[in-house]
Protein backbone atom coordinates (compact mmCIF):
# COMPACT_ATOMS: atom_id res chain seq x y z
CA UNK A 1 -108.88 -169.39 6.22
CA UNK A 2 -110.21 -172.21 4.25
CA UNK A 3 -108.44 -173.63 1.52
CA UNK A 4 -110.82 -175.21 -1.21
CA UNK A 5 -109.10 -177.86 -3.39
CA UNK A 6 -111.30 -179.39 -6.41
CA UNK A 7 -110.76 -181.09 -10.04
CA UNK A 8 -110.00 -184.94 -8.75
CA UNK A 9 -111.95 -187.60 -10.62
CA UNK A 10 -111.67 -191.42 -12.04
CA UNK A 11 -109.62 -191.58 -15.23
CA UNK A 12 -108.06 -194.23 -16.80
CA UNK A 13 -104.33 -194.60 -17.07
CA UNK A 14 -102.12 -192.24 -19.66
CA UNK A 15 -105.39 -189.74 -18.46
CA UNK A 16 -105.16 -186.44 -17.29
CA UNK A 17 -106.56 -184.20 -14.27
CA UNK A 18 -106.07 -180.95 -13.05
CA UNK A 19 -106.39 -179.71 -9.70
CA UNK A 20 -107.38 -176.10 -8.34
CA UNK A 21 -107.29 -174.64 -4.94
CA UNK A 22 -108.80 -171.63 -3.77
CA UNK A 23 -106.52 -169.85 -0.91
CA UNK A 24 -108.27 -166.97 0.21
CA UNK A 25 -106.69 -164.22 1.91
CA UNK A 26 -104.96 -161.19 0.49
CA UNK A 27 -101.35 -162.34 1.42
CA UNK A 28 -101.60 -165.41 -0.90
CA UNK A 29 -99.05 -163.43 -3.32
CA UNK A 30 -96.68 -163.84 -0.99
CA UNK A 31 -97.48 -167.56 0.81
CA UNK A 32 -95.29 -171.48 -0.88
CA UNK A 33 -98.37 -173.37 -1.64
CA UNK A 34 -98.10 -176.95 -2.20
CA UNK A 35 -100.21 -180.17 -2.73
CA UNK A 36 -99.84 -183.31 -0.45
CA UNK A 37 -101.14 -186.94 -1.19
CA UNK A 38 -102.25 -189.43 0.52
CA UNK A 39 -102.57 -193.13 -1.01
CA UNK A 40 -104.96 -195.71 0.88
CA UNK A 41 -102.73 -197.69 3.82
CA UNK A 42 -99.79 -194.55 2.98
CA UNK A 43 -98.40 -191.99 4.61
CA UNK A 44 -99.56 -188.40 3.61
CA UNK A 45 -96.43 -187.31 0.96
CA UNK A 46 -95.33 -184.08 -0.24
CA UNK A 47 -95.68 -184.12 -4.27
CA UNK A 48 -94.89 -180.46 -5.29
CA UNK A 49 -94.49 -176.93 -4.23
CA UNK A 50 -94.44 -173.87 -5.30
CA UNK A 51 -93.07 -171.02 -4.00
CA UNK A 52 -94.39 -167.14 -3.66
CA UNK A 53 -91.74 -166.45 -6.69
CA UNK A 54 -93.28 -168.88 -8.64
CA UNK A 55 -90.17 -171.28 -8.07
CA UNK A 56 -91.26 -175.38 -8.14
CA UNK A 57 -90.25 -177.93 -6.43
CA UNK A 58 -90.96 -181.65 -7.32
CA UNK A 59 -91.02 -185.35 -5.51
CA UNK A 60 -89.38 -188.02 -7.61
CA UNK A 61 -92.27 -189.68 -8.30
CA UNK A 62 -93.93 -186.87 -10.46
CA UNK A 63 -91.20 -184.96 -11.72
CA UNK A 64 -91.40 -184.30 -15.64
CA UNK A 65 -95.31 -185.33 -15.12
CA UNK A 66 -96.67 -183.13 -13.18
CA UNK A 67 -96.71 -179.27 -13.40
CA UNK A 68 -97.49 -176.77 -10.34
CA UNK A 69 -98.46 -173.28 -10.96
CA UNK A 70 -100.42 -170.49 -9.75
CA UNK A 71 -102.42 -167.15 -10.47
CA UNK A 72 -102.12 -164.61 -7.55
CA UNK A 73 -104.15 -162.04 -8.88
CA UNK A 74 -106.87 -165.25 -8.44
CA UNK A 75 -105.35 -166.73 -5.67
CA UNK A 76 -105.04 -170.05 -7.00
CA UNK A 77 -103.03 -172.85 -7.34
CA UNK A 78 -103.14 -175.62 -9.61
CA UNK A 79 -101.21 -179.09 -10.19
CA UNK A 80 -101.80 -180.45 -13.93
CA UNK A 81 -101.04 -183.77 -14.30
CA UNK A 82 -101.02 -185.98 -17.30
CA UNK A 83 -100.32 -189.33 -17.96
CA UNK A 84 -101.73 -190.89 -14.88
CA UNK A 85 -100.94 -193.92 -13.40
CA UNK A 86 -102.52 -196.32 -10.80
CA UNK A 87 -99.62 -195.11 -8.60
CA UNK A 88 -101.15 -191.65 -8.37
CA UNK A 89 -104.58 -192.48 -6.74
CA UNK A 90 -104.85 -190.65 -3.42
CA UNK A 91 -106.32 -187.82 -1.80
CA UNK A 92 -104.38 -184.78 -2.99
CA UNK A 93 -104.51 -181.89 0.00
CA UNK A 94 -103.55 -178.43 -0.76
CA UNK A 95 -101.11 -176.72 1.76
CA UNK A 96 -100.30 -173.33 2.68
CA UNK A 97 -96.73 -173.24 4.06
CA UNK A 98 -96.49 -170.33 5.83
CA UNK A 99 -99.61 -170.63 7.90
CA UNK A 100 -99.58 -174.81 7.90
CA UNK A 101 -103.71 -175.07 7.03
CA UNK A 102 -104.64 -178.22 4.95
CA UNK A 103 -107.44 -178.12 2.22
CA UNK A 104 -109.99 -180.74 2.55
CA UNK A 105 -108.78 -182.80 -0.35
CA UNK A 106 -109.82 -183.97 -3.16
CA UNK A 107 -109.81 -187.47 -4.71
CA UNK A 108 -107.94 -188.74 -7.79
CA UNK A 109 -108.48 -192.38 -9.00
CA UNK A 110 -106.70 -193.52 -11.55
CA UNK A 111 -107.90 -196.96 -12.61
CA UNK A 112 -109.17 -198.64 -16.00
């Protein structure tokens, strides 16, 4: 199972992204998907998840900016996020939490 994550970019601060991610598989309805970052010299971190209910969970440092949601009848996920910050470049990984496979991330740079 592959999981294909895609939307990063450079934008300037107050900018906004969103990212997708393509879980194949035809248990996805029922799977907490979730997208990881990872800033240069950092520690991969957790930044949202969402589970099979359609229930979110948020880290600190995006909550109120960021929104996770997803489409099962596409098997998607997505993570909008809007006003940007500097703070928020990294590799953002999607994550399937029930079978623990990473996407191959995708890179957001937020920088003017």
């Amino acid at each position: 199972v592959q999981l294909q994550a895609s939307g990063g970019g450079l934008v300037q601060p107050g900018g906004f992204l969103r990212l997708s991610c393509a879980a194949p598989g035809s248990r996805f309805r029922f799977k907490t998907m979730g997208w990881y970052r990872q800033a240069p010299g950092k520690q991969r971190e957790v930044v949202a998840w969402i589970t099979s209910s359609g229930s979110p969970t948020y880290a600190d440092s995006v909550k109120g900016r960021f929104t996770i949601s997803r489409d099962n009848a596409k098997n998607m996920v997505y993570l909008q996020m809007p006003s940007l910050e500097p703070e928020d470049t990294a590799i953002y990984y999607c994550f399937d939490f029930n079978q623990r496979i990473w996407g191959q991330g995708t890179l957001v740079t937020v920088s003017s």
